[in-house]
N, C-alpha and C. Protein backbone atom coordinates (compact mmCIF):
# COMPACT_ATOMS: atom_id res chain seq x y z
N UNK A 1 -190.23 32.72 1.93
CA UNK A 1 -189.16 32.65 2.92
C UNK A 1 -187.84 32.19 2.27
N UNK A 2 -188.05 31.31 1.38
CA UNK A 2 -186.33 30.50 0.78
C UNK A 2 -186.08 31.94 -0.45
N UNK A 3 -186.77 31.94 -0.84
CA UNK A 3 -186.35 33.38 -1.48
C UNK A 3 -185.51 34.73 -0.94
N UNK A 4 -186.45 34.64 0.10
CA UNK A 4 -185.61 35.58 0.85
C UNK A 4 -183.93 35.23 1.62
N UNK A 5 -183.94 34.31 1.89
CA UNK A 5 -182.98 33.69 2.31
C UNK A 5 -181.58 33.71 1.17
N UNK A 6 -182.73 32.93 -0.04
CA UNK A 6 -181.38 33.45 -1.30
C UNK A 6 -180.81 34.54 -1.81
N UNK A 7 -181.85 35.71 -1.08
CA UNK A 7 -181.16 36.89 -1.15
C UNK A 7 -180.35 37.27 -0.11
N UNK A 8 -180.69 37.16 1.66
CA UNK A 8 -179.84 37.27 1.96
C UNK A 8 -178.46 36.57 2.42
N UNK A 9 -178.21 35.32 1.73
CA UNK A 9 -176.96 35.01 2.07
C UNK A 9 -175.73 35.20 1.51
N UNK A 10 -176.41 35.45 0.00
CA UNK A 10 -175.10 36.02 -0.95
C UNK A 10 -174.53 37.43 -0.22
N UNK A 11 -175.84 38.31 0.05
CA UNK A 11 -175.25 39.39 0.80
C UNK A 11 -174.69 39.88 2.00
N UNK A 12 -175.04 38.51 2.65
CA UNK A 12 -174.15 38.60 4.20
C UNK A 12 -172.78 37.81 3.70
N UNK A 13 -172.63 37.34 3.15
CA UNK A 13 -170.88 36.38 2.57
C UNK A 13 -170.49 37.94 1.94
N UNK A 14 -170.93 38.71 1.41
CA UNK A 14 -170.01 39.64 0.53
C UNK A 14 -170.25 41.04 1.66
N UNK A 15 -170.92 40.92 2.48
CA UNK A 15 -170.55 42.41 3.92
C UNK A 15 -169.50 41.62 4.26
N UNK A 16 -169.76 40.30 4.52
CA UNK A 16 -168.40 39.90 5.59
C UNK A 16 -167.13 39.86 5.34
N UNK A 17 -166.77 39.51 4.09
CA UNK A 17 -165.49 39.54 3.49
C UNK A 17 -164.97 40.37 3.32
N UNK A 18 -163.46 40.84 4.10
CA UNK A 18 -162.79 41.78 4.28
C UNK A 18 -162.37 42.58 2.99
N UNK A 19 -162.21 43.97 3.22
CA UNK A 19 -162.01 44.32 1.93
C UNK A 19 -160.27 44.70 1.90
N UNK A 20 -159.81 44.06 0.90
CA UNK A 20 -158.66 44.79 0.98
C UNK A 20 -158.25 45.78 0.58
N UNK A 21 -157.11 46.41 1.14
CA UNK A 21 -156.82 47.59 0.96
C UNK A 21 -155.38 47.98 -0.25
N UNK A 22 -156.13 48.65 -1.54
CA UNK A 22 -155.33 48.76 -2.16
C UNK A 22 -154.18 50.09 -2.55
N UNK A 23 -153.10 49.89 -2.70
CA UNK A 23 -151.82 50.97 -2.77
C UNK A 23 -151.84 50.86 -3.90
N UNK A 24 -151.34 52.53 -4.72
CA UNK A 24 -150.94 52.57 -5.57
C UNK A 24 -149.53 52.82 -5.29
N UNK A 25 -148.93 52.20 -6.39
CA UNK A 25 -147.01 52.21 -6.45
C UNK A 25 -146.44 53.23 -7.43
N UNK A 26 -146.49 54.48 -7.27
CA UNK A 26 -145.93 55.39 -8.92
C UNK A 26 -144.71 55.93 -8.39
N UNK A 27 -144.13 56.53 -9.72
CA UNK A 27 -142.53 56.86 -9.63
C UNK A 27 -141.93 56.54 -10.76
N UNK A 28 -140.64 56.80 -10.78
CA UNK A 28 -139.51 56.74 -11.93
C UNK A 28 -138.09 55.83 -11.63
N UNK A 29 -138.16 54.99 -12.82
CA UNK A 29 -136.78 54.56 -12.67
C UNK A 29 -135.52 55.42 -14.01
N UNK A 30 -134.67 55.43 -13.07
CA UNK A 30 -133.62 56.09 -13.61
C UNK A 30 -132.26 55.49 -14.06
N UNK A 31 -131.36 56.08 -14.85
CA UNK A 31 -129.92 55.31 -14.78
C UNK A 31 -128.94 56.11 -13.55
N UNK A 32 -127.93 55.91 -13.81
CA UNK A 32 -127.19 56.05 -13.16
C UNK A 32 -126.26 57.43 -13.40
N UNK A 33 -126.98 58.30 -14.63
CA UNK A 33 -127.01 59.22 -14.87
C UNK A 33 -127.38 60.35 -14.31
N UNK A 34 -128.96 59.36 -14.00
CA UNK A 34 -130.27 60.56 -13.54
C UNK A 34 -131.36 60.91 -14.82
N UNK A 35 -131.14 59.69 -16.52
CA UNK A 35 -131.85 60.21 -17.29
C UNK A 35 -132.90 58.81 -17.09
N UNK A 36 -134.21 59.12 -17.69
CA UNK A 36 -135.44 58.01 -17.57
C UNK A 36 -134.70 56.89 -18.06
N UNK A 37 -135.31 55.60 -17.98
CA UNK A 37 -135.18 54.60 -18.13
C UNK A 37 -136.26 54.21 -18.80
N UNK A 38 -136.58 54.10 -20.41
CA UNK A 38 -137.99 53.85 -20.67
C UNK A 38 -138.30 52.11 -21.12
N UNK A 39 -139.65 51.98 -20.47
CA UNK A 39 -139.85 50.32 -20.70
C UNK A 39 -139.01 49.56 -19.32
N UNK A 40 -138.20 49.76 -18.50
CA UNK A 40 -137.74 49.03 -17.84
C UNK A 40 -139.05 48.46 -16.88
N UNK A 41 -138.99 47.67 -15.97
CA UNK A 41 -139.56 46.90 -15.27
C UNK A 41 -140.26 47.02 -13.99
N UNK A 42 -140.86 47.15 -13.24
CA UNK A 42 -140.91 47.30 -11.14
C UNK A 42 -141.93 46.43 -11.25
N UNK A 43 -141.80 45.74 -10.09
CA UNK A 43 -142.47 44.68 -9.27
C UNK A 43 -142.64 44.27 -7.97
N UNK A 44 -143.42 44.02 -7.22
CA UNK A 44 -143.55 43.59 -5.94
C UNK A 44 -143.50 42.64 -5.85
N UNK A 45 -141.79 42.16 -5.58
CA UNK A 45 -141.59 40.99 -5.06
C UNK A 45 -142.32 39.64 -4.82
N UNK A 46 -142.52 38.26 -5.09
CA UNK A 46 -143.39 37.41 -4.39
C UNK A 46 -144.61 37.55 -4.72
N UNK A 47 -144.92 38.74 -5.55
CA UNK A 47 -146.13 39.30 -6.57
C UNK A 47 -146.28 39.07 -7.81
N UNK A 48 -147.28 39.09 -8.41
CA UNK A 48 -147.36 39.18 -10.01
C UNK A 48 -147.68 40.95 -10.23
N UNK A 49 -148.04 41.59 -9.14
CA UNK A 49 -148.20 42.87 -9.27
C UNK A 49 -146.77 43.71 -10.11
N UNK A 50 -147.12 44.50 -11.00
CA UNK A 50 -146.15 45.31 -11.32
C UNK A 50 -146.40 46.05 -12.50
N UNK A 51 -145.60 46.68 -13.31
CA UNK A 51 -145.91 47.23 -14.58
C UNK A 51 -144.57 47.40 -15.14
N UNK A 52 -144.53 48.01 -16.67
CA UNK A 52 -143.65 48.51 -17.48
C UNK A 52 -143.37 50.46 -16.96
N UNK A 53 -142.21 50.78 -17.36
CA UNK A 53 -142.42 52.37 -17.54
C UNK A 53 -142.48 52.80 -18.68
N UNK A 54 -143.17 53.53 -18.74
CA UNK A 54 -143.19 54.39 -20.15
C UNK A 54 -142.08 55.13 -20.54
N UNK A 55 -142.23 55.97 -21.66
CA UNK A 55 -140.92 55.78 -22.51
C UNK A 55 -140.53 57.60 -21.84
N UNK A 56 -141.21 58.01 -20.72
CA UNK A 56 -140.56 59.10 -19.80
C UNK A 56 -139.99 58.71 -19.06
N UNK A 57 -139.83 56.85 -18.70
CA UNK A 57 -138.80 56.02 -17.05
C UNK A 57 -140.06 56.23 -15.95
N UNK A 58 -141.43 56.98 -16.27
CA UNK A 58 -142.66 57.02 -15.33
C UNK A 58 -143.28 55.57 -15.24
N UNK A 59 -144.13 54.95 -13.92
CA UNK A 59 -143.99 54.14 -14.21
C UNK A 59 -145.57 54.61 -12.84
N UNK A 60 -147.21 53.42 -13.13
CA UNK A 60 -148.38 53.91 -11.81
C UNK A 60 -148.84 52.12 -12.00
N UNK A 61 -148.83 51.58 -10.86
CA UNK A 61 -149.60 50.50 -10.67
C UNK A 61 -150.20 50.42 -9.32
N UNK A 62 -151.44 49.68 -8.94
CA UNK A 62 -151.83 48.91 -8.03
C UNK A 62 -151.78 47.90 -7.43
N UNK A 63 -151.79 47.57 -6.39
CA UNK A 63 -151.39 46.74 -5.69
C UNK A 63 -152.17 46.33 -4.33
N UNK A 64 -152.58 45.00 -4.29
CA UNK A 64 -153.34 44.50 -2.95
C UNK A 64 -152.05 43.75 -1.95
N UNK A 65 -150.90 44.08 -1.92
CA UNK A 65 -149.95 43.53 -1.12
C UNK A 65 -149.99 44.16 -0.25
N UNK A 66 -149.72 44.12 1.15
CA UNK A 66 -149.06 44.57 2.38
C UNK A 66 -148.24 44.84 2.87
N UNK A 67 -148.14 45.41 3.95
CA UNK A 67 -147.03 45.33 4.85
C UNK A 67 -145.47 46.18 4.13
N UNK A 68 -144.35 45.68 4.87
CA UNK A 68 -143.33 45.68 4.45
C UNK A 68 -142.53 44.82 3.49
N UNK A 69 -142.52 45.54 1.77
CA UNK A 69 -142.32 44.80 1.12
C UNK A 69 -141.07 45.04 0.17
N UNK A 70 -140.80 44.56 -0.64
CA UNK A 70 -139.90 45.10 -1.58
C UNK A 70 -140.36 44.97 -3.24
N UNK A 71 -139.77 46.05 -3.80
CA UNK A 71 -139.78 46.21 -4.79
C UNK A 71 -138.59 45.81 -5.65
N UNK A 72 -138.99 45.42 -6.93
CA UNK A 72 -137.28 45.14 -7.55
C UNK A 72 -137.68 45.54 -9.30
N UNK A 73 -137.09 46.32 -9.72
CA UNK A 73 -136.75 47.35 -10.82
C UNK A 73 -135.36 46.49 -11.35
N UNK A 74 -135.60 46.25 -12.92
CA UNK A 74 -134.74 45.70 -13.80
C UNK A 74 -135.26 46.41 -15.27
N UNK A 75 -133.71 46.02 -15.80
CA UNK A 75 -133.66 46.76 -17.38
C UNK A 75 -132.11 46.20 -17.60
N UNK A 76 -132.35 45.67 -18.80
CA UNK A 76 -131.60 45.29 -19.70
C UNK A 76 -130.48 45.92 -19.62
N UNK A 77 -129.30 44.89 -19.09
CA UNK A 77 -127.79 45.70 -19.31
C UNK A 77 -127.21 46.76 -17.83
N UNK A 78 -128.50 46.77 -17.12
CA UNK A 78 -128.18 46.83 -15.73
C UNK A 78 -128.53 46.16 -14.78
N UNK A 79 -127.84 46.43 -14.06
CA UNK A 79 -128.18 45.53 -12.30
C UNK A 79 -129.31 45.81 -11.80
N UNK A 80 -130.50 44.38 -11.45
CA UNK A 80 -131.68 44.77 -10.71
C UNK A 80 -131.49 45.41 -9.73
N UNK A 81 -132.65 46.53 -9.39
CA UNK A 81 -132.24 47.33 -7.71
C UNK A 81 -133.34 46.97 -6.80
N UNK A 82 -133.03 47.20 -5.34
CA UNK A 82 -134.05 47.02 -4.78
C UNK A 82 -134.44 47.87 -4.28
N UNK A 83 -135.88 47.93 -3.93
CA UNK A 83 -136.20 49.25 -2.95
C UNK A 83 -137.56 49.07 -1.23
N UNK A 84 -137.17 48.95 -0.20
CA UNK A 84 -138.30 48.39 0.34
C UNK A 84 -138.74 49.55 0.69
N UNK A 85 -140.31 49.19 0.72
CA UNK A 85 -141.38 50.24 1.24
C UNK A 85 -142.33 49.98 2.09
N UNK A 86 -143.43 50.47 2.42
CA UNK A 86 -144.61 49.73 3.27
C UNK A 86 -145.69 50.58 2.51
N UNK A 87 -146.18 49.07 2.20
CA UNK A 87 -147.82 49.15 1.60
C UNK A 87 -148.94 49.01 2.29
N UNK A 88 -149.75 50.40 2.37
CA UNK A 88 -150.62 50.54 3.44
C UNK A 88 -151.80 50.70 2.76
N UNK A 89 -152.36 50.66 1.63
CA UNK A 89 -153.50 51.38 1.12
C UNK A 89 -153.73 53.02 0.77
N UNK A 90 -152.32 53.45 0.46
CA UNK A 90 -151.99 55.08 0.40
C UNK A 90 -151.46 54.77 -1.19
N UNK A 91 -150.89 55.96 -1.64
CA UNK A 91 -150.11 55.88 -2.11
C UNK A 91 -148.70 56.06 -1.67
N UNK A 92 -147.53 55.24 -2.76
CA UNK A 92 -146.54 55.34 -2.23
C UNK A 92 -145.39 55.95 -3.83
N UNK A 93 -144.74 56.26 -3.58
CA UNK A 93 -143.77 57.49 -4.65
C UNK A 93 -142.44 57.22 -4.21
N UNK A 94 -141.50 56.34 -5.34
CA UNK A 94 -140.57 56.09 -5.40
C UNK A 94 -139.48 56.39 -6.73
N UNK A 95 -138.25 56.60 -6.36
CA UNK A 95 -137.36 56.95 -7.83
C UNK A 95 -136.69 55.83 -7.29
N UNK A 96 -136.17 55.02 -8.68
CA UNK A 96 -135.52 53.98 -7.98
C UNK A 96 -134.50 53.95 -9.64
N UNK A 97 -132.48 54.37 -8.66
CA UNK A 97 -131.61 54.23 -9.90
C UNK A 97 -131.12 53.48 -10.00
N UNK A 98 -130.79 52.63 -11.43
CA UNK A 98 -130.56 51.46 -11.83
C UNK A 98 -128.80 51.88 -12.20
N UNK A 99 -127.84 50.95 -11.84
CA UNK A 99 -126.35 51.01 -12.13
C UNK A 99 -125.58 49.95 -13.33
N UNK A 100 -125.51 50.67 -14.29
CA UNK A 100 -125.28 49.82 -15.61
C UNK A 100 -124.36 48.49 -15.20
N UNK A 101 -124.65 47.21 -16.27
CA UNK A 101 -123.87 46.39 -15.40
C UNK A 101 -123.03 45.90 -16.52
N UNK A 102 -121.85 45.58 -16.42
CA UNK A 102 -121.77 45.13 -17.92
C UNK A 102 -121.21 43.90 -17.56
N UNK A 103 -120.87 42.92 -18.96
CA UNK A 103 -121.24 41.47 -19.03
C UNK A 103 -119.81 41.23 -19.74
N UNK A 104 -118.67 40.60 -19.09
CA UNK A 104 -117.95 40.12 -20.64
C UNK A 104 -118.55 38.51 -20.78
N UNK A 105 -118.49 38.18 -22.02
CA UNK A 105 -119.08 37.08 -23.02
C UNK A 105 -117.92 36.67 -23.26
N UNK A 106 -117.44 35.17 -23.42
CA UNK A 106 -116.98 34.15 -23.91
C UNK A 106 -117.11 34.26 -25.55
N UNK A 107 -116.25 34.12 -26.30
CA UNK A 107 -116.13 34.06 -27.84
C UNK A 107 -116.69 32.82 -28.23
N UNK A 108 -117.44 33.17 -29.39
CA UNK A 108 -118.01 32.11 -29.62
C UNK A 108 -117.20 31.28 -30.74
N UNK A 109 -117.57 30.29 -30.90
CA UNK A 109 -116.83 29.57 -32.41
C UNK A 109 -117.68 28.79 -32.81
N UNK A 110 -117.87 29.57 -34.68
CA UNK A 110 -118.83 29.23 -35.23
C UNK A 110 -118.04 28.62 -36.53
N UNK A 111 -118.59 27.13 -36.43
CA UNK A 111 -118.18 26.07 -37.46
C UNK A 111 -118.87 26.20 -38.93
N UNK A 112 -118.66 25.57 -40.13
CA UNK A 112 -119.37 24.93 -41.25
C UNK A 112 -119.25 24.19 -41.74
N UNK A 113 -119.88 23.01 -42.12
CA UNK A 113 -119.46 21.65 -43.07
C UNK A 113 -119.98 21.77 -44.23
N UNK A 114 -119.33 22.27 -45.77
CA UNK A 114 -119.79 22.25 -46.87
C UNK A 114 -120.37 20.52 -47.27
N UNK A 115 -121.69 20.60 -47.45
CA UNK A 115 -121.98 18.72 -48.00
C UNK A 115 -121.68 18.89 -49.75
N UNK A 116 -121.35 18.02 -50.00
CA UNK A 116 -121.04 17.66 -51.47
C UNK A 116 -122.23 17.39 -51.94
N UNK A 117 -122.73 17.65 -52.92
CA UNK A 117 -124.35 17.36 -53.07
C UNK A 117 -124.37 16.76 -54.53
């Protein structure tokens, strides 16, 4: 009887536990051109979910998030973008274009003290 029991309770805890429902996130980030963006960034917000794009600006991940969410796409030297979507357990297919940003920098001033040795 306790045998049996140790079999079925592991298996009634794992019927019962909801399964979630997972989305895949694929698509391309672009410049502001319209050419790939390779290696840049996408993420689901408030997530650790996300990936790199490959060096076509293609970019396929999964995701157990929900609902109405946002996405945010960054790359070096442009402005993060955002994009919201709803994650249902489908897939979802997004192009998302990034707008170069540029930076002016402060001059630097670089000192030397010769030591007498």
């Amino acid at each position: 009887m306790r045998s049996l029991l140790l079999l079925l309770v592991p298996l009634a805890i794992v019927l019962a536990a909801p399964a979630q429902a997972q989305t895949v996130v694929t698509g391309t980030i672009l410049d502001d051109g319209g050419e790939p963006l390779p290696y840049a960034t996408i993420l689901v917000a408030g997530t650790t979910d996300g990936t790199a794009t490959g060096g076509d600006g293609r970019f396929s991940f999964t995701t157990t998030a929900e609902g109405r969410r946002q996405l945010v796409a960054r790359y070096v030297g442009y402005a993060p973008a955002t994009r919201r979507v709803t994650l249902a357990g489908d897939t979802v297919r997004v192009s998302i274009q990034l707008r170069e940003s540029l930076l002016n920098l402060d001059g630097a001033v670089v000192t030397a003290d010769a030591l007498a040795g």
